[in-house]
Every structure is written in structure tokens, then in C-alpha cells.
Protein backbone atom coordinates (compact mmCIF):
# COMPACT_ATOMS: atom_id res chain seq x y z
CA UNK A 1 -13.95 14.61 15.45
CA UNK A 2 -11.11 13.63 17.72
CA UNK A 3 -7.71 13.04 16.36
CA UNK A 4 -7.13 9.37 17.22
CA UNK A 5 -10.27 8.40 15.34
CA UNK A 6 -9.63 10.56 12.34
CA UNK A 7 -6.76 8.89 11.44
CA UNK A 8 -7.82 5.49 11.81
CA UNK A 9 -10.76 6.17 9.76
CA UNK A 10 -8.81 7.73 6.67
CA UNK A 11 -5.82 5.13 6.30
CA UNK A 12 -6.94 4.61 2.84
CA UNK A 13 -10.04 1.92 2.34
CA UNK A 14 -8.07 -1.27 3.30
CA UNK A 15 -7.04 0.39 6.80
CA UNK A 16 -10.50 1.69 8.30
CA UNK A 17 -10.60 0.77 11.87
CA UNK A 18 -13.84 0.21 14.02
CA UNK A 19 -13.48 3.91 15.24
CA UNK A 20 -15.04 5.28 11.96
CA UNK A 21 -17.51 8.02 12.43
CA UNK A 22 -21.03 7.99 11.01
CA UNK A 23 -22.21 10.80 8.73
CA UNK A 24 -25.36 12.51 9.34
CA UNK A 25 -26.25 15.09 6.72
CA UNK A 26 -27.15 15.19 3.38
CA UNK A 27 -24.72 14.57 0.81
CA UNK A 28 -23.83 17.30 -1.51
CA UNK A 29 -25.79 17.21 -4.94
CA UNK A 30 -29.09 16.71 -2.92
CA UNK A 31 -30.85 13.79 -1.97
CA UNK A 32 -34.12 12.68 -2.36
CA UNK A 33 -36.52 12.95 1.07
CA UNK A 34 -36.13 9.63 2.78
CA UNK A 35 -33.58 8.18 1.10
CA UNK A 36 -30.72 7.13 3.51
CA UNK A 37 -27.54 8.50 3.27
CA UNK A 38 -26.12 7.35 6.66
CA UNK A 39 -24.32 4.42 7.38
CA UNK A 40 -26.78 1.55 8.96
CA UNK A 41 -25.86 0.36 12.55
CA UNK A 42 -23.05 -1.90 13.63
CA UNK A 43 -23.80 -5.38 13.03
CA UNK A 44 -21.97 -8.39 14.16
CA UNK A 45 -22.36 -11.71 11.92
CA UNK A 46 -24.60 -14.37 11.88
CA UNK A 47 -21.61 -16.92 10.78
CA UNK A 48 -17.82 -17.03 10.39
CA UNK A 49 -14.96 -18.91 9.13
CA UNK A 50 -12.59 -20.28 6.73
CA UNK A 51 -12.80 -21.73 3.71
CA UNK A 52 -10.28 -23.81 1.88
CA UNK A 53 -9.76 -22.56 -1.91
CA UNK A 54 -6.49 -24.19 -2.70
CA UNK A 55 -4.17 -27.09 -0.82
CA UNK A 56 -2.45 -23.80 -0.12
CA UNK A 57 -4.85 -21.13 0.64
CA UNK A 58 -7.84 -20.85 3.19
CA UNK A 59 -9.87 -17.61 3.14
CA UNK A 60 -11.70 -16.36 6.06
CA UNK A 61 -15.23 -14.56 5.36
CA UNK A 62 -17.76 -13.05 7.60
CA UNK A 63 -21.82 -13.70 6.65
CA UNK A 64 -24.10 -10.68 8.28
CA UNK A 65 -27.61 -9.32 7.65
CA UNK A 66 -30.33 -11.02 6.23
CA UNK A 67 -29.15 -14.88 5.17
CA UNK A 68 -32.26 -14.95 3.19
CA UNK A 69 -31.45 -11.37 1.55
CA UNK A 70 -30.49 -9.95 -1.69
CA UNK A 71 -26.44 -11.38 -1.46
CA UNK A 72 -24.25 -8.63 -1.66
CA UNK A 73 -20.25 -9.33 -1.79
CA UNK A 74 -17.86 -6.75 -0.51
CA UNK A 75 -14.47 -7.16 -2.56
CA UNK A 76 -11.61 -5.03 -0.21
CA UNK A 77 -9.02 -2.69 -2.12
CA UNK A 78 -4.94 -3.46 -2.48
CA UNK A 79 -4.22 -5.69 -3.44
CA UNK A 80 -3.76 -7.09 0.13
CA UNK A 81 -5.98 -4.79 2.19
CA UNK A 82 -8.56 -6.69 4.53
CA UNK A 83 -12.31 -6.43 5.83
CA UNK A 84 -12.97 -4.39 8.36
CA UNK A 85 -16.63 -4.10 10.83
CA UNK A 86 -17.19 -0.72 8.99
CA UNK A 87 -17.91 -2.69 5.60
CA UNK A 88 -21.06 -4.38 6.64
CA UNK A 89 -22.64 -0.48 7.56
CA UNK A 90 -23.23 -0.16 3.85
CA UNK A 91 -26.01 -2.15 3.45
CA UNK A 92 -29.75 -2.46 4.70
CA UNK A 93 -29.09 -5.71 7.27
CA UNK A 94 -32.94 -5.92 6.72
CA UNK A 95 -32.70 -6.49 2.81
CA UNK A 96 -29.29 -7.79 1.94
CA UNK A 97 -27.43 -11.07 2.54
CA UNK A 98 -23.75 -9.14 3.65
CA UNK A 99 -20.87 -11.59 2.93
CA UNK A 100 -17.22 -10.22 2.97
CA UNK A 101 -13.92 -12.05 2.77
CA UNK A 102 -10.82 -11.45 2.96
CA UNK A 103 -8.49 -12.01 -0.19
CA UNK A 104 -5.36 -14.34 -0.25
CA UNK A 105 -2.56 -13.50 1.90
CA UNK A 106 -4.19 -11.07 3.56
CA UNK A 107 -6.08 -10.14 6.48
CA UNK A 108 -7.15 -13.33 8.38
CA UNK A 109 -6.87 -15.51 5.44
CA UNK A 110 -3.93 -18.09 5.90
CA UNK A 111 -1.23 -18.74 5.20
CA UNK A 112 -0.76 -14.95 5.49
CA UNK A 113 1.59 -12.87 3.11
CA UNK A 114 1.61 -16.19 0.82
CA UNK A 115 1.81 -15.05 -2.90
CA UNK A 116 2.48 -18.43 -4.57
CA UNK A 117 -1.09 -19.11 -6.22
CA UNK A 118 -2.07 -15.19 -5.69
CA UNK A 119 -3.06 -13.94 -9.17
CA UNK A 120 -6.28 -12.75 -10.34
CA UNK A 121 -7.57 -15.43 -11.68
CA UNK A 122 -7.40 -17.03 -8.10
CA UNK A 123 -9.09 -14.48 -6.54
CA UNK A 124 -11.46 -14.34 -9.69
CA UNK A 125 -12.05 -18.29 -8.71
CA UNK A 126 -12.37 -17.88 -4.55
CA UNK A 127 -15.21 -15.30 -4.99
CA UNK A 128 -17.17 -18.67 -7.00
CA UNK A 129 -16.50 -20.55 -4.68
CA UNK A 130 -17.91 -18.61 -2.14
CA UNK A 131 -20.74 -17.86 -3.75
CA UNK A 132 -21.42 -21.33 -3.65
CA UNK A 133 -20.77 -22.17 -0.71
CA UNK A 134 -22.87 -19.80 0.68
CA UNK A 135 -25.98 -20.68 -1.35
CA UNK A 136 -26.03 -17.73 -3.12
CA UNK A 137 -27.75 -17.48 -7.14
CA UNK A 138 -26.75 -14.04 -7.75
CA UNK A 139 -24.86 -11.48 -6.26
CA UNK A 140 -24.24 -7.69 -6.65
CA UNK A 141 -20.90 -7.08 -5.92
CA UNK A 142 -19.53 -3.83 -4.33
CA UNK A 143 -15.92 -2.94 -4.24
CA UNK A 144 -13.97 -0.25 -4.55
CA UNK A 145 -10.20 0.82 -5.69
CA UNK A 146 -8.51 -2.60 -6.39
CA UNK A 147 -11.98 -3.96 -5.11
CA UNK A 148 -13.56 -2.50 -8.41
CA UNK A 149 -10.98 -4.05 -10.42
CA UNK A 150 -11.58 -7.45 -9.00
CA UNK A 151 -15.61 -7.24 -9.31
CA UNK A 152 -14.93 -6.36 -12.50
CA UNK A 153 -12.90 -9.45 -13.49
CA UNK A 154 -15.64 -11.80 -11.59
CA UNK A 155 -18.31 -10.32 -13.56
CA UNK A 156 -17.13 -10.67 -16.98
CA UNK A 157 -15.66 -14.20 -15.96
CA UNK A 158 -19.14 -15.27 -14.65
CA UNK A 159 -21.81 -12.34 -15.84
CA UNK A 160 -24.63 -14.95 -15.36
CA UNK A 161 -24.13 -15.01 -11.45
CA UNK A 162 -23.85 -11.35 -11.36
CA UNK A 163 -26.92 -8.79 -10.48
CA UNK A 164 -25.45 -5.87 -10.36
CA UNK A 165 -22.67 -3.59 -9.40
CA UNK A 166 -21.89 -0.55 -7.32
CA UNK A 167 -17.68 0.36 -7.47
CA UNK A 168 -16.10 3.27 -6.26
CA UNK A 169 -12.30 4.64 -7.29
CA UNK A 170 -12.29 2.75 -10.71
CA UNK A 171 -9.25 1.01 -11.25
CA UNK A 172 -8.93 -1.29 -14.52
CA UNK A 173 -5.62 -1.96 -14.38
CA UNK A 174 -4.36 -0.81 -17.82
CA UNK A 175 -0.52 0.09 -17.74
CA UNK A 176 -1.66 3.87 -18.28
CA UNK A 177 -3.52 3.24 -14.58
CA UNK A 178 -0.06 1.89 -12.85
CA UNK A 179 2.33 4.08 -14.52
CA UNK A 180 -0.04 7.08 -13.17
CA UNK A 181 0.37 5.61 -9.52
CA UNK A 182 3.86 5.55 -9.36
CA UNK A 183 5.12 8.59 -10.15
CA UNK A 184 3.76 9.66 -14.14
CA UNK A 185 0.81 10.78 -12.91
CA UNK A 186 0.77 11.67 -8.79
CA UNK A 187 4.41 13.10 -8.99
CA UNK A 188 3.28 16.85 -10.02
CA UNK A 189 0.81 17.15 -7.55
CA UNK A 190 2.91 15.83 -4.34
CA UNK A 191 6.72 15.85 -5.37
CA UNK A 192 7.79 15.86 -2.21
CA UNK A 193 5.92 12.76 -0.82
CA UNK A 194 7.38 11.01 -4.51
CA UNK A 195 10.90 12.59 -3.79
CA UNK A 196 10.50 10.96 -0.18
CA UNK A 197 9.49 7.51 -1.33
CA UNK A 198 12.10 7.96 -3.84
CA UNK A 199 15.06 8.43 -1.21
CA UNK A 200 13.27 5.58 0.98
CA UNK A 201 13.66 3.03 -1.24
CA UNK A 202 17.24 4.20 -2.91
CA UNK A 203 16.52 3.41 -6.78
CA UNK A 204 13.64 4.78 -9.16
CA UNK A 205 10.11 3.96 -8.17
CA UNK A 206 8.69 0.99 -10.14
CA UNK A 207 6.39 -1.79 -9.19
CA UNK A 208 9.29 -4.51 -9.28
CA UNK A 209 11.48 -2.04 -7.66
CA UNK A 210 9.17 -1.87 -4.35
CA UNK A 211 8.71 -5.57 -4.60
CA UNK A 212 12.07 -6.09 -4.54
CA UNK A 213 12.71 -4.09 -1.54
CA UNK A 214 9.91 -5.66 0.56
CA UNK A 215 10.85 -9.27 0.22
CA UNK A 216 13.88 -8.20 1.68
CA UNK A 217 15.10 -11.06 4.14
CA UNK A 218 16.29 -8.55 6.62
CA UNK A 219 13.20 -8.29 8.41
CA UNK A 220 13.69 -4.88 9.79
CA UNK A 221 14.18 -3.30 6.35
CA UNK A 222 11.72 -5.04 4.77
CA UNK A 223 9.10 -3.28 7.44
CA UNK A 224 10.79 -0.46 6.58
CA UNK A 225 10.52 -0.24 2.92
CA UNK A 226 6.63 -1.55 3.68
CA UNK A 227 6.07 1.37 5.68
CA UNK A 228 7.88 3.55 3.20
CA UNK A 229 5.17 2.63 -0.09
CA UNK A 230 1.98 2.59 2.96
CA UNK A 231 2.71 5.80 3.89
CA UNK A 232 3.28 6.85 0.28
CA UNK A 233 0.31 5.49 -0.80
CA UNK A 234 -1.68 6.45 2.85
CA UNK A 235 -0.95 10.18 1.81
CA UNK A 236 -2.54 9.78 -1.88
CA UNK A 237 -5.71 8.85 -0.62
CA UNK A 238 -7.10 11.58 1.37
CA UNK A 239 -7.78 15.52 0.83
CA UNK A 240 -6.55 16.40 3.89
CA UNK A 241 -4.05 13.80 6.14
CA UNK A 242 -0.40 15.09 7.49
CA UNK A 243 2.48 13.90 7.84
CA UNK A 244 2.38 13.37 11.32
CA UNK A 245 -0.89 11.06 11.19
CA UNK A 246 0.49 9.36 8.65
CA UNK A 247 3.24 8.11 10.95
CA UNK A 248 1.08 7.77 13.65
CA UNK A 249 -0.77 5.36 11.37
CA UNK A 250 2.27 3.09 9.99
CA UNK A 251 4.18 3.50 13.83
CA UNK A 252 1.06 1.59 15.21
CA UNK A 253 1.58 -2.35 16.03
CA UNK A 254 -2.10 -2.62 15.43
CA UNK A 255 -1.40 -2.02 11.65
CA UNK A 256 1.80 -3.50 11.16
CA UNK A 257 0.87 -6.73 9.44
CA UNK A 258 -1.70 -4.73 7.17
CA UNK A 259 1.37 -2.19 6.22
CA UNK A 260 3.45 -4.99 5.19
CA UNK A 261 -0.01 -7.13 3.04
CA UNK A 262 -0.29 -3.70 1.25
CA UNK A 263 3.19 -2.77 0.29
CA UNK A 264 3.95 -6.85 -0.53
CA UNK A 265 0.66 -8.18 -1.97
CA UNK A 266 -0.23 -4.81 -3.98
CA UNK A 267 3.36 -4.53 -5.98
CA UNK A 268 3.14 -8.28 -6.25
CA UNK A 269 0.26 -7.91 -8.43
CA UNK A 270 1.17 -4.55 -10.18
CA UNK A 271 4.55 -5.85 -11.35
CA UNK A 272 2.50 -8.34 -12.92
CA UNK A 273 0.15 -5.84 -14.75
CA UNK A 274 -2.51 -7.33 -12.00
CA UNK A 275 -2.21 -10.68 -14.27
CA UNK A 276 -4.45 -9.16 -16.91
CA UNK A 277 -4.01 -8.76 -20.55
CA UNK A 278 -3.36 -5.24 -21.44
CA UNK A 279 -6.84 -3.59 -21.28
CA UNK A 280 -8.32 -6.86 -20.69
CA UNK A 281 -11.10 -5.48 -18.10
CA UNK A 282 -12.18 -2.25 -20.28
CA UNK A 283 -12.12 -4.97 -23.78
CA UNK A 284 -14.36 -7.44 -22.10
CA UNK A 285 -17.32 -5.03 -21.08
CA UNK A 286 -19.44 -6.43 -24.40
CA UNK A 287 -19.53 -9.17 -21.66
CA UNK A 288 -21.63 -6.85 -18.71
CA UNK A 289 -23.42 -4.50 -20.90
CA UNK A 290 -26.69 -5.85 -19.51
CA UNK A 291 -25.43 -6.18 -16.02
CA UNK A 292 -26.68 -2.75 -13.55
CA UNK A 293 -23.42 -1.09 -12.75
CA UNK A 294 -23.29 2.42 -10.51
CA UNK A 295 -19.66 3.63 -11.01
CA UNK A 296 -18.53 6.13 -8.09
CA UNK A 297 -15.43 8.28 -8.17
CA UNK A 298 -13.83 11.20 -5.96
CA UNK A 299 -13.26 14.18 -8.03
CA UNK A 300 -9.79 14.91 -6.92
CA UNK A 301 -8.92 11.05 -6.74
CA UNK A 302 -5.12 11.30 -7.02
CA UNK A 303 -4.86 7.35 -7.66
CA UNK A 304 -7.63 6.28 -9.25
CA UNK A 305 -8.73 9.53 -11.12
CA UNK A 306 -12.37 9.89 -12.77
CA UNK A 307 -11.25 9.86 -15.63
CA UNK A 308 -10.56 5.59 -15.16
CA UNK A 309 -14.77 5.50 -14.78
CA UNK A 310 -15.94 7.71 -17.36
CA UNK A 311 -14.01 5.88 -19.53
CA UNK A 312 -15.41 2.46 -18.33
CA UNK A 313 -18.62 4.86 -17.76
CA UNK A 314 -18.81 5.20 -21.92
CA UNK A 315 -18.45 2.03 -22.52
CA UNK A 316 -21.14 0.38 -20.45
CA UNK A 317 -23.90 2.68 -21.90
CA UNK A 318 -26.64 1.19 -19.15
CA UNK A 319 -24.22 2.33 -16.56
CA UNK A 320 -24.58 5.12 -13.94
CA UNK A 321 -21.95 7.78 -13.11
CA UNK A 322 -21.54 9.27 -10.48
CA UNK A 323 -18.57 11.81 -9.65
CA UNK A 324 -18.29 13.10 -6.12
CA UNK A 325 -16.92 16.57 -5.61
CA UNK A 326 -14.85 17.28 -2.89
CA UNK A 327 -13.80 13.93 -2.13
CA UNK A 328 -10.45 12.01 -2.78
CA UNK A 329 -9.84 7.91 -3.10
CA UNK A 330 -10.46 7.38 0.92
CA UNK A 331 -14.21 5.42 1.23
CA UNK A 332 -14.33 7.19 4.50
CA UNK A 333 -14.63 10.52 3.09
CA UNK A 334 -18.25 11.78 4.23
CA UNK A 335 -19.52 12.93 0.75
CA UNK A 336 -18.05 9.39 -0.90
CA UNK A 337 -19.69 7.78 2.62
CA UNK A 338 -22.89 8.96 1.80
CA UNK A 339 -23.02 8.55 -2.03
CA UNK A 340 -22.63 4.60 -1.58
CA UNK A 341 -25.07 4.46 0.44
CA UNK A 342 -27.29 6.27 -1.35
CA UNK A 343 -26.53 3.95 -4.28
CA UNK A 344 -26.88 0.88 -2.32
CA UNK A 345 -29.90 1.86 -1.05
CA UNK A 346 -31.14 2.33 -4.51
CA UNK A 347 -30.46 -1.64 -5.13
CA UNK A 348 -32.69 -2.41 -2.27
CA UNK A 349 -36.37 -2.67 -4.40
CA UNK A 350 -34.21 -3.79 -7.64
């Protein structure tokens, strides 16, 4: 695997580039013969644009496969990450209706980096109104990281439109969950990427803190500060990433405005406890219990542990659990790779 494309593939979920490889072997656990484990082709879609959710916001989404398919929503991680071409390779383009979009704020939604009318609850709304406006009944959604966390709030908000669910890197946004990513929980496994965040930003690391920093109006600092929590965060979510490509990552224009989305949309929403009640998402489960739900999470996932969906795992008993060894938070890790499709391809004859 060359260099350039590694790196591009493993800046965290939100930050996958086109240059992702494809796996090709089986993943580890075993597989049953003929079921597919590799990602499907490239696809371009069949229809693209905007659509207006508030007098504010416009969000851009992309419509690929099978229009008259099983509809399938793909809800991106951050907050503030974006849709990416290696999303639709998930999916059977055959079987399932592929819609993606990306979230307020971010990505090629407008007005870009806007967080007046950003909460959950808006985002919670947007996916309804896309479903609608796309003609779909019912939709499985798939989504991992802060994707899981918004699938999650869609489906007990509207259970009756929902199918199923396949989410990877559970995050249910109890305080527990953000105290863990900044600093409680990641800080004895990678003091010295805390300690450098830490000196970065020049006060204790807390959501508000961050947000502070990167709605600096000094421009320069601001991008900065943004590239300070990225790369923080960028180094959490892989096994195996150094320092070096982790620069190489946030010193690239191409990624610039995605750096800043991340760093400003994400602590937005976690200084805000993600707008939820305090265990709001794991309290309102009675609401899904009937609702097919495959729960995927990396073994050694340093910001969304496993231990985030085997809680959520016990408390949707219909639910499916699946724990992937040697695999981190990054989606692009080939055993994590493989597992979602495998589980996707499971929904195909559902």
C-alpha cells in the first residue's frame, strides 16, 4: 500500500478520500462461502443536489444504486465530518436505494460552518425530510461514530420509518462517553498526544475550552487550534498512524475546510452534551426493541470503546454484536471494512 494513499484512507471516518484501498480476503472470525466481504465497485449517482431544511440551512445529498431498492441512509461521523465516494461501496448497488447527505455546516451543505440551528434535533428533522423527499417508506440506516449516535436519535424519534440498523464505533453520547474522549479516558494510553493538545491549546482540555479556541476571530489561530483537536483526534482513531502522516494529513489544502467542520462543529455539539438529555439515547431503546440493529465495534477503539455497544448491546436484546479484533475507531480498517459489509450484505434478503 503506498504511503500517500494510506493516509488519506485512515484520517478517521469523516476524512476518507477517493484513494481508499479495497480489501480482498476474508475477514478474521471466518466467513461464510459466498458471502461478500469486499467493498462493491465505485459508483457514481443517479441524482444530486440540495435541499432546503431551514430558511437557513440547505443540505446537499447524493442518491446512488438502485432508486427502486431497499433505501439505505448513510449518517457521516463528527459532528461535522462529510460524505465521501467510498460510502456508497458498502452496499449491493443492485439491491439498495444508497442516499447519503451531508449534515449541517458541513461538507457541501451551505451555509458552511453555520451552527445557529445545528442541534440534534435538526439533524434528527433533515434526515425526515429527506426521507420524504426521496420517496422513501422505510429506511435502514447505517452510521457509524457520531453517525451511530445520530441513527440512533432518528430511530427512536421516528421507529415506524425505520427497518433496521447496522452502526459501527457506538457513541451514545452520555457525559461518561465525552469525558472519556477528552482526556479521562484516552489520556493513559497516549499522554503524550493529550500533553500535546494540552500545550496547543494553552488551558485544560474541555469541550467549551476547544470551542472557544476555534471561533477564534484571528483566522490563522483559529486553523491552528482546528488542526491542533484534528490531529488529536486523527491519532485516536487508528492502530497504527504517525506523527508525520498525521501532519501530512492536516498540512494538506485539500482537507483544510474538513479540519476546521471537525474541530468547530464536533465541540459545538459536545459542549452541549450533543443536545441530549443525559442518557437520553440508551433510556429511549424501549422505543427500537423491535427494530433489527447489528452493532459493530473495534476492539481497541480508543474513542468509542466496546464497552459503549455492549452496553446498548444488553439493552436491545434482538440486537447483534459484533466486536472486531484488531481494529481501532477508523471505518477504513480492513477487518472493520469487511465486517460491514458482511453485515450489510446480510440485510440484502431481509
Amino acid at each position: 500500500m503506498k504511503k500517500k494513499h494510506w493516509y488519506a484512507g485512515f484520517f478517521k471516518m469523516m476524512l476518507l478520500a477517493c484513494l481508499i484501498y479495497a480489501a480482498g480476503s476474508t475477514a478474521r472470525g471466518g466467513v461464510p462461502r459466498g458471502q461478500r466481504t469486499q467493498l462493491w465497485p465505485r459508483i457514481d449517482p443517479f441524482h444530486a443536489g440540495h435541499l432546503r431544511v431551514s430558511d437557513i440551512h440547505k443540505i446537499y445529498y447524493e442518491q446512488c444504486g438502485n432508486p427502486d431498492g431497499k433505501a439505505v441512509f448513510v449518517l457521516h461521523g463528527g459532528p461535522g465530518g462529510n460524505i465521501n465516494p467510498y460510502y456508497r461501496r458498502f452496499f449491493n448497488p443492485e439491491v439498495f436505494h444508497i442516499v447519503l447527505h451531508d449534515q449541517r455546516g458541513a461538507g457541501q451543505s451551505r451555509p458552511l460552518f453555520e451552527l445557529k440551528e445545528n442541534t440534534t434535533q435538526n439533524l434528527v428533522e433533515d434526515i425526515e425530510r429527506l426521507r420524504k423527499h426521496v420517496k422513501a417508506e422505510k429506511i435502514i440506516l447505517f452510521g457509524g461514530s457520531w453517525g451511530s449516535t445520530l441513527a440512533l436519535a432518528y430511530a427512536e424519534a421516528y421507529p415506524q420509518n425505520v427497518s433496521g440498523m447496522v452502526l459501527r464505533g457506538i457513541f451514545t453520547a452520555t457525559k461518561e462517553e465525552i469525558d472519556h474522549f477528552y482526556g479521562g479516558g484516552v489520556r493513559p494510553f497516549f499522554p503524550e498526544v493529550y500533553e500535546k493538545l494540552e500545550e496547543a491549546i494553552g488551558t485544560k482540555i474541555s469541550p467549551a475550552s476547544i470551542l472557544s479556541k476555534v471561533t477564534s476571530k484571528d483566522k490563522e489561530k483559529r486553523l491552528l487550534y482546528a488542526k491542533a483537536w484534528t490531529g488529536y483526534e486523527t491519532k485516536l482513531s487508528d492502530l497504527d498512524v504517525s506523527d508525520n502522516e498525521v501532519q501530512g494529513i492536516l498540512n494538506n489544502p485539500r482537507f483544510e475546510a474538513l479540519v476546521v467542520s471537525i474541530a468547530l462543529i464536533e465541540n459545538h455539539y459536545m459542549t452541549n452534551g450533543c443536545f441530549l438529555e443525559e442518557g437520553q439515547l440508551l433510556r429511549d431503546t424501549k422505543k427500537i426493541q423491535d427494530i433489527p440493529v447489528v452493532l459493530v465495534n473495534g476492539r481497541y477503539d480508543m474513542i468509542c470503546p466496546p464497552i459503549n455497544a455492549y452496553r446498548l448491546h444488553k439493552l436491545l436484546p434482538k440486537s447483534r454484536l459484533a466486536i472486531v479484533d484488531r481494529s481501532g475507531h477508523s471505518m477504513a480498517n480492513p477487518y472493520m471494512q469487511r465486517e460491514l459489509v458482511r453485515q450489510m450484505a446480510g440485510f440484502e434478503s431481509f
